[in-house]
Protein backbone atom coordinates (compact mmCIF):
# COMPACT_ATOMS: atom_id res chain seq x y z
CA UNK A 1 5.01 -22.01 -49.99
CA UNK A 2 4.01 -19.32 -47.13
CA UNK A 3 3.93 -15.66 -48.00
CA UNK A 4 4.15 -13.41 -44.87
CA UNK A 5 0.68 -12.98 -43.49
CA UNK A 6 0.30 -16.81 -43.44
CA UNK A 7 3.49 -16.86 -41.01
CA UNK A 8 2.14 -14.00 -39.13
CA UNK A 9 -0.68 -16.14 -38.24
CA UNK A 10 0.75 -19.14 -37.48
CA UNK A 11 3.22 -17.15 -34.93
CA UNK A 12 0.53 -15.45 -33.35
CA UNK A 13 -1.40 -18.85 -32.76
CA UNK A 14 1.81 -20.69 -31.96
CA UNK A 15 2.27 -18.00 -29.11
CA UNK A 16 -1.47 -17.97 -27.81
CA UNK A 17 -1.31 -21.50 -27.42
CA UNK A 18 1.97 -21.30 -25.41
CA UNK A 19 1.05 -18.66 -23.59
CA UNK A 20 -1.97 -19.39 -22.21
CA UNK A 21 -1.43 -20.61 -18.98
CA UNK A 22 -0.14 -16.70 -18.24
CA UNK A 23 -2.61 -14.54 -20.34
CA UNK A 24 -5.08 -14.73 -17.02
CA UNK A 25 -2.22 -13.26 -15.39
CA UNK A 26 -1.12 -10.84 -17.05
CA UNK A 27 -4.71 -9.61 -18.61
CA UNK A 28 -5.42 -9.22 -14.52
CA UNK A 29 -1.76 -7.36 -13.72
CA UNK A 30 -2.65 -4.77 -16.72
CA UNK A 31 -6.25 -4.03 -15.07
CA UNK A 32 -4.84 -3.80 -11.85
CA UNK A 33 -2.03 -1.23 -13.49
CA UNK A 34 -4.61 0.43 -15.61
CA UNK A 35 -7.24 1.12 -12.02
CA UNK A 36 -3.73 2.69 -10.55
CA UNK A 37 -2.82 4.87 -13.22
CA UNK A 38 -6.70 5.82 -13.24
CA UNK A 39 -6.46 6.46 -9.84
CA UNK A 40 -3.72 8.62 -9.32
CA UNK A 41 -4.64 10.82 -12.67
CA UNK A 42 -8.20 11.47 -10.55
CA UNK A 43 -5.82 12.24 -7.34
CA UNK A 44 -3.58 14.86 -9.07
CA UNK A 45 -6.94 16.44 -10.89
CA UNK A 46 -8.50 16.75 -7.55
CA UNK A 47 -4.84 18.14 -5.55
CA UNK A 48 -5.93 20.82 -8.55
CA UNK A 49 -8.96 21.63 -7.07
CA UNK A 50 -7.82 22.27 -3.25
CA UNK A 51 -7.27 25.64 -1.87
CA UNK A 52 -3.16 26.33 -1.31
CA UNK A 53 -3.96 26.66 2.25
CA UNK A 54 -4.90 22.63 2.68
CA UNK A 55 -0.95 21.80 1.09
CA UNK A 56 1.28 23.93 3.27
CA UNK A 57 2.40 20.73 5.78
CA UNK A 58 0.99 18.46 8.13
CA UNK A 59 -2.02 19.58 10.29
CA UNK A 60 -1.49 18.98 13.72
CA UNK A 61 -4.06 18.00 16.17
CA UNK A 62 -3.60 18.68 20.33
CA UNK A 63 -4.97 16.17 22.41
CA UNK A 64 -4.06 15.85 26.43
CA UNK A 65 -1.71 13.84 28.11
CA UNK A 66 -2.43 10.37 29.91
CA UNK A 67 -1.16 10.04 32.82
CA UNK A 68 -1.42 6.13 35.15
CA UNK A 69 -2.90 6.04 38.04
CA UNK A 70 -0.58 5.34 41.19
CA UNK A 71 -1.36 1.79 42.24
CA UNK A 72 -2.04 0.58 45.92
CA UNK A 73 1.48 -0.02 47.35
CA UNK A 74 2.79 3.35 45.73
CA UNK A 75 4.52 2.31 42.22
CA UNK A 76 3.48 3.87 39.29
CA UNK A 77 1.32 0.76 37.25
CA UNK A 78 4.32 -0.33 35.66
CA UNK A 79 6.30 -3.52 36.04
CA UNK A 80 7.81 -4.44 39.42
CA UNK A 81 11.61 -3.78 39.76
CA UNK A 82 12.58 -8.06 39.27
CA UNK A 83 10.67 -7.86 35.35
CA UNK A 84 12.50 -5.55 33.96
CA UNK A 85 15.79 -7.12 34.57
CA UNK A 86 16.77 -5.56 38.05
CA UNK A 87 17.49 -7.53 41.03
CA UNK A 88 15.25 -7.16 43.98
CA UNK A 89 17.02 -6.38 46.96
């Protein structure tokens, strides 16, 4: 009869065979998983690196205001009084 490595083999080809249409698949998920985890080791390595100042919040950058020019019969540029939902009278 079969001893156990025989069986072994036969289940391992019986799977391959069955699960070929997905090995594609999955062979491209763990690569994709693999380039992630890479990824995010090199970020934490580098966060490492930075000076303590760079990680104490959110940088915030001042810009001016913008304000709309008035248009020709007085209103501000925005839409007339009958498009945003108020009667003209």
């Amino acid at each position: 009869m079969f001893g156990l490595s025989e069986l072994a083999i036969i289940l391992i080809v019986v799977i391959a065979v069955l699960a070929a249409r997905k090995l594609p698949e999955l062979t491209r998920s763990a690569g994709k998983s693999a380039r992630i985890l890479k990824a995010e080791a090199r970020e934490m390595k580098d966060g490492e690196r930075e000076p303590e100042r760079d990680r104490e919040g959110p940088r915030v950058i001042r810009g001016e205001a913008v304000r709309r020019e008035a248009t020709a019969d007085g209103g501000d540029g925005g839409p007339a009084a009958g498009e945003r939902g108020v009667p003209r009278g």
